[in-house]
N, C-alpha and C. Protein backbone atom coordinates (compact mmCIF):
# COMPACT_ATOMS: atom_id res chain seq x y z
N UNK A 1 -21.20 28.54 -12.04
CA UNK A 1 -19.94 27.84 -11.86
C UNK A 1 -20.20 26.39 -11.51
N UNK A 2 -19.43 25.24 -12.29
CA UNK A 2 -19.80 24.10 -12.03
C UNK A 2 -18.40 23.88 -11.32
N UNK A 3 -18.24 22.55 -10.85
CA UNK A 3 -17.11 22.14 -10.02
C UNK A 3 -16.97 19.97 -10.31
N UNK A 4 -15.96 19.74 -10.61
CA UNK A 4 -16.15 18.24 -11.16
C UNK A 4 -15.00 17.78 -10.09
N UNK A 5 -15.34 16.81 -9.69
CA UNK A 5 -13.91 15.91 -9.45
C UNK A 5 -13.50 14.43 -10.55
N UNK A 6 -12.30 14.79 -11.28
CA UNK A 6 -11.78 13.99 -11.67
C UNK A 6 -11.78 12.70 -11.30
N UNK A 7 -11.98 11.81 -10.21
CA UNK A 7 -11.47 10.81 -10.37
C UNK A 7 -12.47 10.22 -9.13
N UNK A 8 -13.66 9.97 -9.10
CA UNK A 8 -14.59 9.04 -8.20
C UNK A 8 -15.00 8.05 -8.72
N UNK A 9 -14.69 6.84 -8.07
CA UNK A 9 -14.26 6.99 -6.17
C UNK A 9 -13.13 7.62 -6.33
N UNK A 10 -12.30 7.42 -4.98
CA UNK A 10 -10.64 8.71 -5.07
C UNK A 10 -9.68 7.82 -5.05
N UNK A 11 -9.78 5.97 -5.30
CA UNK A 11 -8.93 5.26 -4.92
C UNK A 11 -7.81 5.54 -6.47
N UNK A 12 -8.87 6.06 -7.57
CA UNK A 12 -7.70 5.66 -8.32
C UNK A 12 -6.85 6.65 -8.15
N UNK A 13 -6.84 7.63 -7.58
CA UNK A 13 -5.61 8.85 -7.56
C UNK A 13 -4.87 9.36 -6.17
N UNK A 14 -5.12 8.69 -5.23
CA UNK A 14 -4.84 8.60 -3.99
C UNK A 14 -4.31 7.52 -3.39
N UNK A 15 -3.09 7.03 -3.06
CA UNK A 15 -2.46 6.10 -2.96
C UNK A 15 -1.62 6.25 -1.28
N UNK A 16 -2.16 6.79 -0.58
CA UNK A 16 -1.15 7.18 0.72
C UNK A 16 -1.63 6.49 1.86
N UNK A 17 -0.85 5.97 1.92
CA UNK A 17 -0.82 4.89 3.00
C UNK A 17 -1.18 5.15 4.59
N UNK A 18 -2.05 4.63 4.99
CA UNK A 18 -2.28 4.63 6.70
C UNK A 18 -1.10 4.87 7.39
N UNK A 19 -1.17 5.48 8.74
CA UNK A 19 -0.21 5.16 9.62
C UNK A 19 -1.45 4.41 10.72
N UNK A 20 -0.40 3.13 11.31
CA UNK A 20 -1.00 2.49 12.25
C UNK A 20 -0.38 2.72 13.19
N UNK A 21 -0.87 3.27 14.45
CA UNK A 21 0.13 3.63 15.46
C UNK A 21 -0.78 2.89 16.91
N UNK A 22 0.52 3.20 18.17
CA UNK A 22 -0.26 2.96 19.21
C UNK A 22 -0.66 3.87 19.76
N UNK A 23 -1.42 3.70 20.93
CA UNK A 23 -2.21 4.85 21.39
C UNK A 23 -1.88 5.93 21.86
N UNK A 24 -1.90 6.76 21.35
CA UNK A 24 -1.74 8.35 21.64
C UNK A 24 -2.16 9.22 22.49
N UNK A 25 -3.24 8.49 23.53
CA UNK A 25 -3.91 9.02 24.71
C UNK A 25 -5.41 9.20 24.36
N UNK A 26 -6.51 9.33 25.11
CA UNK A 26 -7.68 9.18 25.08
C UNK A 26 -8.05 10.50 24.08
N UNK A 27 -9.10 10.50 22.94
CA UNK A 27 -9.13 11.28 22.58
C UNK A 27 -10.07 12.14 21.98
N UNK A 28 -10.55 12.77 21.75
CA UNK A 28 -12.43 13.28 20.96
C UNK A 28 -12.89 12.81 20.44
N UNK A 29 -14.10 11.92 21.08
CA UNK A 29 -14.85 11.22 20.20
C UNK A 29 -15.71 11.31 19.44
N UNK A 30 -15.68 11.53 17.90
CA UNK A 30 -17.05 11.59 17.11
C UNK A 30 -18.21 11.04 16.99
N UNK A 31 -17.84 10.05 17.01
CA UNK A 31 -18.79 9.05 17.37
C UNK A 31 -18.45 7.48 17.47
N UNK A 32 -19.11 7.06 18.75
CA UNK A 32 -18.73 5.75 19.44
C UNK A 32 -19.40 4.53 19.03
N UNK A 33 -20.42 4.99 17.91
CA UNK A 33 -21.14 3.80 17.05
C UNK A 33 -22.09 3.08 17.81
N UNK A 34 -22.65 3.78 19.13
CA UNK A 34 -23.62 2.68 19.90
C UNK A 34 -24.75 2.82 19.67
N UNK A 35 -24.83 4.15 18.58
CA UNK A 35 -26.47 4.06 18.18
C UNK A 35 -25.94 4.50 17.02
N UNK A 36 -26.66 4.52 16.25
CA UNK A 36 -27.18 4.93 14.88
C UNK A 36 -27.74 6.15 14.97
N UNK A 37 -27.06 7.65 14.40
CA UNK A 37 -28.12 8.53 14.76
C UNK A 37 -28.53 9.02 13.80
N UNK A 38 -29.36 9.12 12.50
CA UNK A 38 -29.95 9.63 11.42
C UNK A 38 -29.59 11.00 11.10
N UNK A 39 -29.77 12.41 12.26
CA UNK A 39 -29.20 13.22 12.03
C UNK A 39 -28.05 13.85 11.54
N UNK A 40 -26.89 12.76 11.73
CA UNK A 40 -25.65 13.27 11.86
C UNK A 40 -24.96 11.99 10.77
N UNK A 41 -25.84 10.81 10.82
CA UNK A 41 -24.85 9.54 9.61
C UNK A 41 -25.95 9.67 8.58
N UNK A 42 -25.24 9.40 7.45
CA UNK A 42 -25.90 9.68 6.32
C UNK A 42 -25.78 8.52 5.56
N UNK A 43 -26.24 7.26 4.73
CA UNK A 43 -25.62 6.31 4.37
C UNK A 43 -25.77 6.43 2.64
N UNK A 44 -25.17 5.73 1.92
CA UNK A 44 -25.11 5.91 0.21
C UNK A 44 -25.42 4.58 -0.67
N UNK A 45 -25.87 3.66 -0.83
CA UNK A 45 -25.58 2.57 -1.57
C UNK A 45 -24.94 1.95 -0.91
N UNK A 46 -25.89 1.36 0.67
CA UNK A 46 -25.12 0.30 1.22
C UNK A 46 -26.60 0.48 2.31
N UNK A 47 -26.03 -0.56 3.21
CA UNK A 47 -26.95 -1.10 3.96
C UNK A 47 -26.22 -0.75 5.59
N UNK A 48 -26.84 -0.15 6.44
CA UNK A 48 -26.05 -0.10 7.67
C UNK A 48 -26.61 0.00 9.29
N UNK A 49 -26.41 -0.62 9.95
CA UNK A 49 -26.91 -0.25 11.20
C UNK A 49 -25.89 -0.64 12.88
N UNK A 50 -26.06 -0.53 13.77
CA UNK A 50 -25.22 -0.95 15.00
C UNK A 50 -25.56 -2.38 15.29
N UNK A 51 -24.24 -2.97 15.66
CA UNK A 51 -24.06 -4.51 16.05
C UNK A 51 -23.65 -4.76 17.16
N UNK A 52 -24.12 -5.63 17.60
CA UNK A 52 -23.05 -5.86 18.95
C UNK A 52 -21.90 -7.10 18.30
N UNK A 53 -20.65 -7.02 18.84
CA UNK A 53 -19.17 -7.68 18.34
C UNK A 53 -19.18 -8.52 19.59
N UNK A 54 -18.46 -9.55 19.23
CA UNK A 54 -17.97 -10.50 19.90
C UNK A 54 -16.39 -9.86 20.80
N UNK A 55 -16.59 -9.45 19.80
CA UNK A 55 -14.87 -8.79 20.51
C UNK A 55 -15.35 -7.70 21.60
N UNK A 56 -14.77 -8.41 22.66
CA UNK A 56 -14.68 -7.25 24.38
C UNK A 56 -14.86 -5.45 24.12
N UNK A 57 -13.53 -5.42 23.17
CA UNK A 57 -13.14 -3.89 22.44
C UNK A 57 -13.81 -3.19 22.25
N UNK A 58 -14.60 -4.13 21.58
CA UNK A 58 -16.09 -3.71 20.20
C UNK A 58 -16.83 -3.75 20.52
N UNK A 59 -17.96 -3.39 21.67
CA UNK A 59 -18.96 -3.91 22.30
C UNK A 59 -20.34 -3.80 21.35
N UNK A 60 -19.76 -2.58 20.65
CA UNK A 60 -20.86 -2.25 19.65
C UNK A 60 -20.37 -1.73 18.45
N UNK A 61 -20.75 -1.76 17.29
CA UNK A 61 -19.64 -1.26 16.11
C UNK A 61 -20.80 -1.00 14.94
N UNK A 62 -20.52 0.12 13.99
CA UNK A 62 -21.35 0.16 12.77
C UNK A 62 -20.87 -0.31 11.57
N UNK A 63 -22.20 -1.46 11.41
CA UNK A 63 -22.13 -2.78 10.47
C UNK A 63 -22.42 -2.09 9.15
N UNK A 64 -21.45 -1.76 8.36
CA UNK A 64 -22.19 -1.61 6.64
C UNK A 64 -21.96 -2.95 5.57
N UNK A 65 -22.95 -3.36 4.91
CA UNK A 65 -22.86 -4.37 4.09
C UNK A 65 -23.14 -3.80 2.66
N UNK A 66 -22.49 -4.03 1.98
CA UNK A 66 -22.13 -3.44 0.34
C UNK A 66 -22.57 -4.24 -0.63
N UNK A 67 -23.35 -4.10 -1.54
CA UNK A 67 -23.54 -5.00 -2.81
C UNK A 67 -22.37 -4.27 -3.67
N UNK A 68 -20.64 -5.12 -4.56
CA UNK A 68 -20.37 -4.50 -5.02
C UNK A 68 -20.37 -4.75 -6.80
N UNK A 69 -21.64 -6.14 -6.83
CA UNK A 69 -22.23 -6.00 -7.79
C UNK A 69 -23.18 -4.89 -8.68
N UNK A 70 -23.40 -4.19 -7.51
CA UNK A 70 -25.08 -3.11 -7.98
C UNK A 70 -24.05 -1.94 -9.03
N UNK A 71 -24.62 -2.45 -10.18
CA UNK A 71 -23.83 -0.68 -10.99
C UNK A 71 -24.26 0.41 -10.81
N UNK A 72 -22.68 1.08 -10.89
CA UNK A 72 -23.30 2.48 -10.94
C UNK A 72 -23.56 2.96 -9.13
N UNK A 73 -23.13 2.04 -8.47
CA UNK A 73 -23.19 2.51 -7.35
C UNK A 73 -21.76 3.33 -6.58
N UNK A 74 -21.93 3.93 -5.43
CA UNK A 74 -21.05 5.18 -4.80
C UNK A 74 -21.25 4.66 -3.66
N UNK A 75 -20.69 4.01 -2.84
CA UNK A 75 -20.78 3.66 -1.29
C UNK A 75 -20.60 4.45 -0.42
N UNK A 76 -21.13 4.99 0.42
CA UNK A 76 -20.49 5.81 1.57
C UNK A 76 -21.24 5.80 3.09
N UNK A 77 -20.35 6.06 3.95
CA UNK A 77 -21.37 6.83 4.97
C UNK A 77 -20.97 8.23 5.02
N UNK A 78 -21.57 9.12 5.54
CA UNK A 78 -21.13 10.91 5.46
C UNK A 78 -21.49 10.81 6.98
N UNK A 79 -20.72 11.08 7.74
CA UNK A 79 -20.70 11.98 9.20
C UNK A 79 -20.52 13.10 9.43
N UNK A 80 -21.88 13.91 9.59
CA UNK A 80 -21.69 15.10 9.71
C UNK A 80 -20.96 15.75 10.87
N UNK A 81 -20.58 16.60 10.93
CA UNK A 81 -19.74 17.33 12.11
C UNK A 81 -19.92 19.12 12.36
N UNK A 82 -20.27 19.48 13.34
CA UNK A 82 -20.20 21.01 13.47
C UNK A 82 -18.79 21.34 12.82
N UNK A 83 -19.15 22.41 12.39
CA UNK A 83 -17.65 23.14 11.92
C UNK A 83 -16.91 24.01 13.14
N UNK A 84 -15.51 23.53 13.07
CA UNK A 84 -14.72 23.99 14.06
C UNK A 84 -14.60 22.61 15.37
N UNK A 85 -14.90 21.77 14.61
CA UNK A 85 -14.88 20.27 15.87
C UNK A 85 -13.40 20.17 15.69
N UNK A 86 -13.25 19.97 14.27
CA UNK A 86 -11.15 19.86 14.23
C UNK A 86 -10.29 20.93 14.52
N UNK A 87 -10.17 21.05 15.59
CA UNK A 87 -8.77 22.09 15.65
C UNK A 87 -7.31 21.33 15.82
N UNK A 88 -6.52 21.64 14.51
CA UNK A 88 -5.28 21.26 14.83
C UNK A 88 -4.50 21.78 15.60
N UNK A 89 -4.48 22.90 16.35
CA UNK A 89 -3.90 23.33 17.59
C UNK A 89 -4.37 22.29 18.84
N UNK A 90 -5.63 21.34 18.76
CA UNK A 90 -5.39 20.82 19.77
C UNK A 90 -5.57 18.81 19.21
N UNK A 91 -5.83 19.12 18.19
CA UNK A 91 -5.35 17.66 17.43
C UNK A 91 -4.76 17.26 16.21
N UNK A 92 -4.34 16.26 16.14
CA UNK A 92 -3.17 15.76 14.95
C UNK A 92 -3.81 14.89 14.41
N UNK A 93 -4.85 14.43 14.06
CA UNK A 93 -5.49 13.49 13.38
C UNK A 93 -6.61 12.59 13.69
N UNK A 94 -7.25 11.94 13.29
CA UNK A 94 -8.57 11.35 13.38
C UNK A 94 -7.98 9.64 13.31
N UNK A 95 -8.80 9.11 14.21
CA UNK A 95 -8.39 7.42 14.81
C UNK A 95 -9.63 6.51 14.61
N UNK A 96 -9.64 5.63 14.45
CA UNK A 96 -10.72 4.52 14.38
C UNK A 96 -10.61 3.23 14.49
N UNK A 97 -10.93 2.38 14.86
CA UNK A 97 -10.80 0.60 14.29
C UNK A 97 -12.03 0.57 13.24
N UNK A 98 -11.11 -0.54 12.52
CA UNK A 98 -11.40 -0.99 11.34
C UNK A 98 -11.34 -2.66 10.66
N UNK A 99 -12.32 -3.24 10.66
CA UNK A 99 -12.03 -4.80 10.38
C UNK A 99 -13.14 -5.02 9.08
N UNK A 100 -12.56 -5.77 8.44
CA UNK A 100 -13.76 -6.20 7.04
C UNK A 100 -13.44 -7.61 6.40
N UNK A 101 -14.42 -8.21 6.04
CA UNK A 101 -14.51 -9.93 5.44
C UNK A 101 -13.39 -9.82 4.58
N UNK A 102 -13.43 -8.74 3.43
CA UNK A 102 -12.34 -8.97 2.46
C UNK A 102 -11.70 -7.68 2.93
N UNK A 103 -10.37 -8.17 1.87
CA UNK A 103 -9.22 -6.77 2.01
C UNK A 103 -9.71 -5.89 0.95
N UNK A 104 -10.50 -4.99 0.94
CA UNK A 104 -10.85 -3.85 0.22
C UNK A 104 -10.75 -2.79 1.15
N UNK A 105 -10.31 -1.89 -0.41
CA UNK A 105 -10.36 -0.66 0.12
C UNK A 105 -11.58 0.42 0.63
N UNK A 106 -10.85 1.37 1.53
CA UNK A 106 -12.04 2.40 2.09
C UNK A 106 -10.93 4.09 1.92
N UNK A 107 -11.57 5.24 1.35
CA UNK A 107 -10.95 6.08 1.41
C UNK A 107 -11.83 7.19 2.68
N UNK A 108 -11.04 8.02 3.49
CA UNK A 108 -11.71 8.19 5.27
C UNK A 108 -11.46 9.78 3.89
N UNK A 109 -12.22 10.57 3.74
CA UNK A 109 -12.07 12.31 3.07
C UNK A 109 -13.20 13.14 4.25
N UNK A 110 -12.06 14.32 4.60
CA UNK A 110 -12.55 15.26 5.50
C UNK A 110 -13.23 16.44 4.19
N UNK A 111 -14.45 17.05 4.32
CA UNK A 111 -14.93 17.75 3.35
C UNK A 111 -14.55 18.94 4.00
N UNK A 112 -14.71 19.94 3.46
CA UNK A 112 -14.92 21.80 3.65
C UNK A 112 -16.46 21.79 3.37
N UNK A 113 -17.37 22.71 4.18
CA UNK A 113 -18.25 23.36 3.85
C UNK A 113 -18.61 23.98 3.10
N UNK A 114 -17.49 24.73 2.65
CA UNK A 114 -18.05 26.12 1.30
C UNK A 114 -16.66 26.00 0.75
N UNK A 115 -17.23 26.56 -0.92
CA UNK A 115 -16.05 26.59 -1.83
C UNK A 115 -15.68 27.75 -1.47
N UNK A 116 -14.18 27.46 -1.95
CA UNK A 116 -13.56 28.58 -1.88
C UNK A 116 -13.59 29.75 -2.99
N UNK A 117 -13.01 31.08 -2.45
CA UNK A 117 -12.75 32.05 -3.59
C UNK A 117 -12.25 32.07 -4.65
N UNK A 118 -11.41 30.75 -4.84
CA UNK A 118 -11.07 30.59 -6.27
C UNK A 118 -11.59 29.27 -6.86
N UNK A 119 -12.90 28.86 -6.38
CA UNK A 119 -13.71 28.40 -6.99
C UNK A 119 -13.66 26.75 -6.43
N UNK A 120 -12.61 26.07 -5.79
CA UNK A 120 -12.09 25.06 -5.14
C UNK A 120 -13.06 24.53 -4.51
N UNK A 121 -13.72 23.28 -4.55
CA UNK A 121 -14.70 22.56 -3.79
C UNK A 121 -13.69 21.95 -2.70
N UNK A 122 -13.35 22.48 -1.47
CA UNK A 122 -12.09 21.67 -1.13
C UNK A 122 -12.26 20.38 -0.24
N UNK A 123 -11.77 18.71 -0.24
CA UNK A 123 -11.97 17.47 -0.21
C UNK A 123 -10.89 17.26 0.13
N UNK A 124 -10.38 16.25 1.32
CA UNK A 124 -9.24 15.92 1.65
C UNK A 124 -9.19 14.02 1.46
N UNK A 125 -8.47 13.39 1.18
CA UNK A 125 -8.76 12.06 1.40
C UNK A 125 -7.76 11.14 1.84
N UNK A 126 -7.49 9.65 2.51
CA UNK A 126 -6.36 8.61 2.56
C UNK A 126 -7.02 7.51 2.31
N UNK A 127 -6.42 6.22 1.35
CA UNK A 127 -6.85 5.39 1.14
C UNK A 127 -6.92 4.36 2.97
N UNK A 128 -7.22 3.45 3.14
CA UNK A 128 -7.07 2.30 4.24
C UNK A 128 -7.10 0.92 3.51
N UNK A 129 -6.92 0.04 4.01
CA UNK A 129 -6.95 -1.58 3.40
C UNK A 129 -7.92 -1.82 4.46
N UNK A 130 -9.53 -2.83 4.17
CA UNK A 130 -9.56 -3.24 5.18
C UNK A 130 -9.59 -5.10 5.99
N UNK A 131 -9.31 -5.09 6.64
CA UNK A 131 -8.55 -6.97 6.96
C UNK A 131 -9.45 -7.42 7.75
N UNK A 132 -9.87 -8.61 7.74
CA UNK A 132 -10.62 -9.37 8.43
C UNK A 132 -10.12 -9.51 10.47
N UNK A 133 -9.41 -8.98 10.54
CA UNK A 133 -9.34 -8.58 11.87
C UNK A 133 -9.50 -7.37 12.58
N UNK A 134 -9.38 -7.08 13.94
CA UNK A 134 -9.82 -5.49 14.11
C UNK A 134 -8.27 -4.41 13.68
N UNK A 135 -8.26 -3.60 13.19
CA UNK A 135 -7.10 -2.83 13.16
C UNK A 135 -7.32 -1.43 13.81
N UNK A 136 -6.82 -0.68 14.77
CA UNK A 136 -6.72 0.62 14.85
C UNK A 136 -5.72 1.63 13.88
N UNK A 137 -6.37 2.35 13.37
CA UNK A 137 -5.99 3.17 12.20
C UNK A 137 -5.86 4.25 12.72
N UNK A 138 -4.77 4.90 12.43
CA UNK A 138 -4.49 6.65 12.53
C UNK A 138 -3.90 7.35 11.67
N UNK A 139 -4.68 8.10 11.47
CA UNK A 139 -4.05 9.26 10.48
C UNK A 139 -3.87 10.43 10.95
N UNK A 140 -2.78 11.14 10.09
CA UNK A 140 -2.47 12.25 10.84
C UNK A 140 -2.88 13.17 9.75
N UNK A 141 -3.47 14.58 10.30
CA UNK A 141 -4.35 15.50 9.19
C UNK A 141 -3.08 15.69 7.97
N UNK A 142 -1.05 15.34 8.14
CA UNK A 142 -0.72 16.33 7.06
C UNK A 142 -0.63 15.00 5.73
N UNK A 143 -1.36 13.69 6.28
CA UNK A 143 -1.66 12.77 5.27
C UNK A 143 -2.58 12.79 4.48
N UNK A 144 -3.55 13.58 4.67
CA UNK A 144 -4.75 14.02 3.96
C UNK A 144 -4.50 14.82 2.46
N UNK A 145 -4.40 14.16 1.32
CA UNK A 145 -4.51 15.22 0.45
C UNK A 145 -5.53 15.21 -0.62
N UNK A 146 -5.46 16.45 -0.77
CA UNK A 146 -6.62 16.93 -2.30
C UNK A 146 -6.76 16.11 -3.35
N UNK A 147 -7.86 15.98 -3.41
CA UNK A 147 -7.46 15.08 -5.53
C UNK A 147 -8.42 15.98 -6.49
N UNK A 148 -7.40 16.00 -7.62
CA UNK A 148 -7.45 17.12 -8.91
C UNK A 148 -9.23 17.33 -8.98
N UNK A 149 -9.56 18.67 -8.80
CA UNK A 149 -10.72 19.38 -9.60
C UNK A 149 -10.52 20.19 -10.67
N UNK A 150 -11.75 20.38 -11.98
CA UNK A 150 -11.75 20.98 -12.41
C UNK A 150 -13.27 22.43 -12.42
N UNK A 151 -12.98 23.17 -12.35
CA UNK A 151 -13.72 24.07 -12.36
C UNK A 151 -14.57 25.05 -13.47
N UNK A 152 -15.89 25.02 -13.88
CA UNK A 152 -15.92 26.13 -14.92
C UNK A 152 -16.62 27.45 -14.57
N UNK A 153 -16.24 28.64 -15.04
CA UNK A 153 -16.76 29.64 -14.96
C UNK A 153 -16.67 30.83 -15.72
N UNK A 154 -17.89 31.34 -15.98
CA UNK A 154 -17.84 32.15 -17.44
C UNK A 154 -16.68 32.01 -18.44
N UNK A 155 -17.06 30.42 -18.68
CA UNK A 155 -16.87 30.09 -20.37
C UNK A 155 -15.43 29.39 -20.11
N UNK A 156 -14.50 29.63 -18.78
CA UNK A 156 -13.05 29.71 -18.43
C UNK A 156 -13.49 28.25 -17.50
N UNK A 157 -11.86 27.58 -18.18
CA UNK A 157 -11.29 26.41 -17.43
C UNK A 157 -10.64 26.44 -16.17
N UNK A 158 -10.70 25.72 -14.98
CA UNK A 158 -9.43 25.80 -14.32
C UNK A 158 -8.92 24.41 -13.73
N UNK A 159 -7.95 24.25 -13.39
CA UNK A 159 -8.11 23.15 -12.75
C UNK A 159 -6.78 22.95 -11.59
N UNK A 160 -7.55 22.30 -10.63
CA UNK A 160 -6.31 22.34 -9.40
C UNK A 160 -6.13 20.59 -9.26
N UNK A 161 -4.38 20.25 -9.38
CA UNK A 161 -4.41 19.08 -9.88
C UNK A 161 -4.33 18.52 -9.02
N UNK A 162 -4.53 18.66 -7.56
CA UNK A 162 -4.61 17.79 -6.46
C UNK A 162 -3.46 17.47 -5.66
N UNK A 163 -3.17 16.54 -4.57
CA UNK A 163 -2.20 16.37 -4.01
C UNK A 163 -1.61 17.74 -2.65
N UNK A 164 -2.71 18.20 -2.49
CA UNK A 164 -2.37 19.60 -1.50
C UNK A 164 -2.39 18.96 0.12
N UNK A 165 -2.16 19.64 1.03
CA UNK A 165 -2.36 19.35 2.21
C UNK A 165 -3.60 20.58 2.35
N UNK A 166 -4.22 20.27 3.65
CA UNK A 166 -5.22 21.06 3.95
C UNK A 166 -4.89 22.24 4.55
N UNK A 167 -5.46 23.10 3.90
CA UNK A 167 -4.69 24.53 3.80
C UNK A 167 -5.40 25.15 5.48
N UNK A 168 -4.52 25.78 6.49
CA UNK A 168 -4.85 26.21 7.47
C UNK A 168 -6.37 26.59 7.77
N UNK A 169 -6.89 27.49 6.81
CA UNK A 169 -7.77 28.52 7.24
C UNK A 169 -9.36 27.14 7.04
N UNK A 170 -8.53 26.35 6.50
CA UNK A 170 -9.73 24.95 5.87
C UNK A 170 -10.65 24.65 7.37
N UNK A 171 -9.42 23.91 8.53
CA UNK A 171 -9.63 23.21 9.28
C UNK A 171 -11.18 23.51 9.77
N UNK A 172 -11.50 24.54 10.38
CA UNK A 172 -12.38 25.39 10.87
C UNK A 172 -13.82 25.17 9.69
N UNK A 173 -13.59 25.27 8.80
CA UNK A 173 -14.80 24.58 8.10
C UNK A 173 -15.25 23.12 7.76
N UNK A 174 -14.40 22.08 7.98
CA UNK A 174 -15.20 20.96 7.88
C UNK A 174 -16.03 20.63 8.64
N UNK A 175 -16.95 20.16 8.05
CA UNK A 175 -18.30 19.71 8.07
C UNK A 175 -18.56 18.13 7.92
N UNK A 176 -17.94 17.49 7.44
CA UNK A 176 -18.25 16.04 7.20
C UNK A 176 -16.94 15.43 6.78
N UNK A 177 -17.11 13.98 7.11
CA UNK A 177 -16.17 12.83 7.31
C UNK A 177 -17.06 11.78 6.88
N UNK A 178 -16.34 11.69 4.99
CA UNK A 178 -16.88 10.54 4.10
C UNK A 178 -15.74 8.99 4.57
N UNK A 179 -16.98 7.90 4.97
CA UNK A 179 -16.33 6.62 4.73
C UNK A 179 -16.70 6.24 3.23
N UNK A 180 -15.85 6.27 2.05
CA UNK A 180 -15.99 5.78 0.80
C UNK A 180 -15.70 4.41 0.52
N UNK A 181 -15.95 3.32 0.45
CA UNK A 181 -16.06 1.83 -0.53
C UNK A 181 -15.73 2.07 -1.65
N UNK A 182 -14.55 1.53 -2.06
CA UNK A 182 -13.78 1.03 -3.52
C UNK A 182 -14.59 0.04 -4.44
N UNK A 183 -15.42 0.31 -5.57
CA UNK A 183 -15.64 -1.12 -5.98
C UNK A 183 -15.50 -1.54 -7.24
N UNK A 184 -13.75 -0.98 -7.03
CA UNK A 184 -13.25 -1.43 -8.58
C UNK A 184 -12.48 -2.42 -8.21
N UNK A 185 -12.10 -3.72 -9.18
CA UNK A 185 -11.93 -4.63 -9.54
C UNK A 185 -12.69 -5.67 -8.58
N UNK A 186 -14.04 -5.45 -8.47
CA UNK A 186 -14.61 -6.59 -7.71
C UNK A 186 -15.50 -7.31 -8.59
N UNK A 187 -15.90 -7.06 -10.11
CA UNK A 187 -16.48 -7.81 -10.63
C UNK A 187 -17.66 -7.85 -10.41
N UNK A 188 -18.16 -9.46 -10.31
CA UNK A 188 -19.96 -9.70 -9.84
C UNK A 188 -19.68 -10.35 -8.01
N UNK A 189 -18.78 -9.93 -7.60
CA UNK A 189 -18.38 -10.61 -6.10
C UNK A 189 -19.75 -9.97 -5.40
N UNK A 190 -19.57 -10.76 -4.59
CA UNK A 190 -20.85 -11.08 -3.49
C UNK A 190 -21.06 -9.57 -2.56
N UNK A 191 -21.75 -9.94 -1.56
CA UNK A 191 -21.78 -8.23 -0.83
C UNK A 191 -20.79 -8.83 -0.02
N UNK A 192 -20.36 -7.69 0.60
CA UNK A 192 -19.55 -7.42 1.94
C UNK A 192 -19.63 -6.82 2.99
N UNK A 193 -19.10 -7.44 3.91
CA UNK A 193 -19.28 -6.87 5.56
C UNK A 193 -18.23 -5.66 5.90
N UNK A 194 -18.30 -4.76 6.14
CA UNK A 194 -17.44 -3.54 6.97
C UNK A 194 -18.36 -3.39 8.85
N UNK A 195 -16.88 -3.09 8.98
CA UNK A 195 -17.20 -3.13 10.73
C UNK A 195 -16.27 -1.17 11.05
N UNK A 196 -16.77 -0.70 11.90
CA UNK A 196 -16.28 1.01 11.89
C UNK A 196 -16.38 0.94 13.58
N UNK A 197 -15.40 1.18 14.35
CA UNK A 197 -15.89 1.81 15.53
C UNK A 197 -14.92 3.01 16.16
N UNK A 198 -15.56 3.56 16.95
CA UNK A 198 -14.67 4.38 17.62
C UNK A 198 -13.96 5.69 16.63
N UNK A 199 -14.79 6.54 16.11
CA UNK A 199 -14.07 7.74 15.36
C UNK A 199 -13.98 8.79 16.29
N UNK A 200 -12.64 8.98 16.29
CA UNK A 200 -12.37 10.38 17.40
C UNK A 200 -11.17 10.68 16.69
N UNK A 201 -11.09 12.17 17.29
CA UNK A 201 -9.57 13.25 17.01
C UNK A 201 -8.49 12.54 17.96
N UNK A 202 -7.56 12.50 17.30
CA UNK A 202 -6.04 12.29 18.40
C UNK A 202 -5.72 13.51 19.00
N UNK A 203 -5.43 14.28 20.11
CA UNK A 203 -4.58 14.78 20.76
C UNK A 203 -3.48 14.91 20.42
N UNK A 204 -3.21 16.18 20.57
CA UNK A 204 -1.67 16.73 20.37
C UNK A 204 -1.00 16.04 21.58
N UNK A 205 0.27 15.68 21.15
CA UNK A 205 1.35 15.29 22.30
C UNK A 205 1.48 16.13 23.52
């Protein structure tokens, strides 16, 4: 059984907008970006390590710099996560600041561990903009949706066209939290700076 996704990167089929909110109360932190830990960040066609920021906020933040000249390249970082870190019984979404040189996009996709029984590689994703100032970003998990796979198996097509919310029994298996880089319509443009700090779960009200 093979498994394809239609449309990488996911910017072209995923269009759902951030919520920027205020603070929701202190909340699970994934990681606070003051070290770099190899085990758990994974990086893709980019360059990355911890900075110290000028900004008070930011004392320390993870610096990725992008060539989005290099073809053929897939940007990411992958943060791995034990499975069962997200429980939506006791959180509503994943928070971060976010600042970058240019306004390009970043898509934040919560993975599943194992495919499912009907063959589903299951991938959650939201686009972000990112702005040359710091922004705190929040999303809430029922903003997260699927984008179209197709599946083959003995000889048979299938295909699930995307746009799902993350199906209950999911939560409990993710495993990783892709930061993806957009690097369509950038041409031969120069590299770029991304700044990431502070990834944690929001708290339920």
């Amino acid at each position: 059984m093979k498994t394809f996704l239609k449309a990488l990167p996911l910017f072209a089929c995923l269009c759902v907008p951030y919520v920027q909110a205020a603070d929701a109360g202190k909340g699970k932190v994934i990681d606070a970006f003051n070290t770099l830990d190899a085990k758990t960040v994974k990086v893709q066609d980019l360059k990355a390590k911890i900075v110290s920021s000028p900004d008070p906020a930011h004392n320390k933040a993870l610096e990725m710099v992008i060539d989005f000249a290099k073809p053929g390249s897939y940007p990411r970082v992958i943060k791995s996560i034990p499975p069962g870190t997200i429980d939506p019984k006791k959180y509503s979404g994943v928070r971060f600041s976010f600042k970058s040189d240019t306004e390009t996009k970043m898509a934040i996709s919560l993975r599943v561990g194992v495919v499912g029984p009907d063959g589903r590689n299951p991938a959650y994703a939201v686009n972000v903009e990112g702005k040359p100032t710091w922004n705190e970003i929040t999303i809430p998990f029922d903003k997260f949706k699927s984008f179209e796979q197709k599946t083959w198996k003995d000889g048979a097509q299938k295909v699930f066209p995307g746009g799902e919310s993350i199906r209950p029994e999911e939560f409990a298996q993710i495993k990783e939290i892709h930061m993806v880089f957009s690097i369509e319509n950038r041409g031969n443009a120069a590299t770029s700076q991304f700044l990431v700090d502070g990834l944690e779960l929001v708290p339920n009200p």
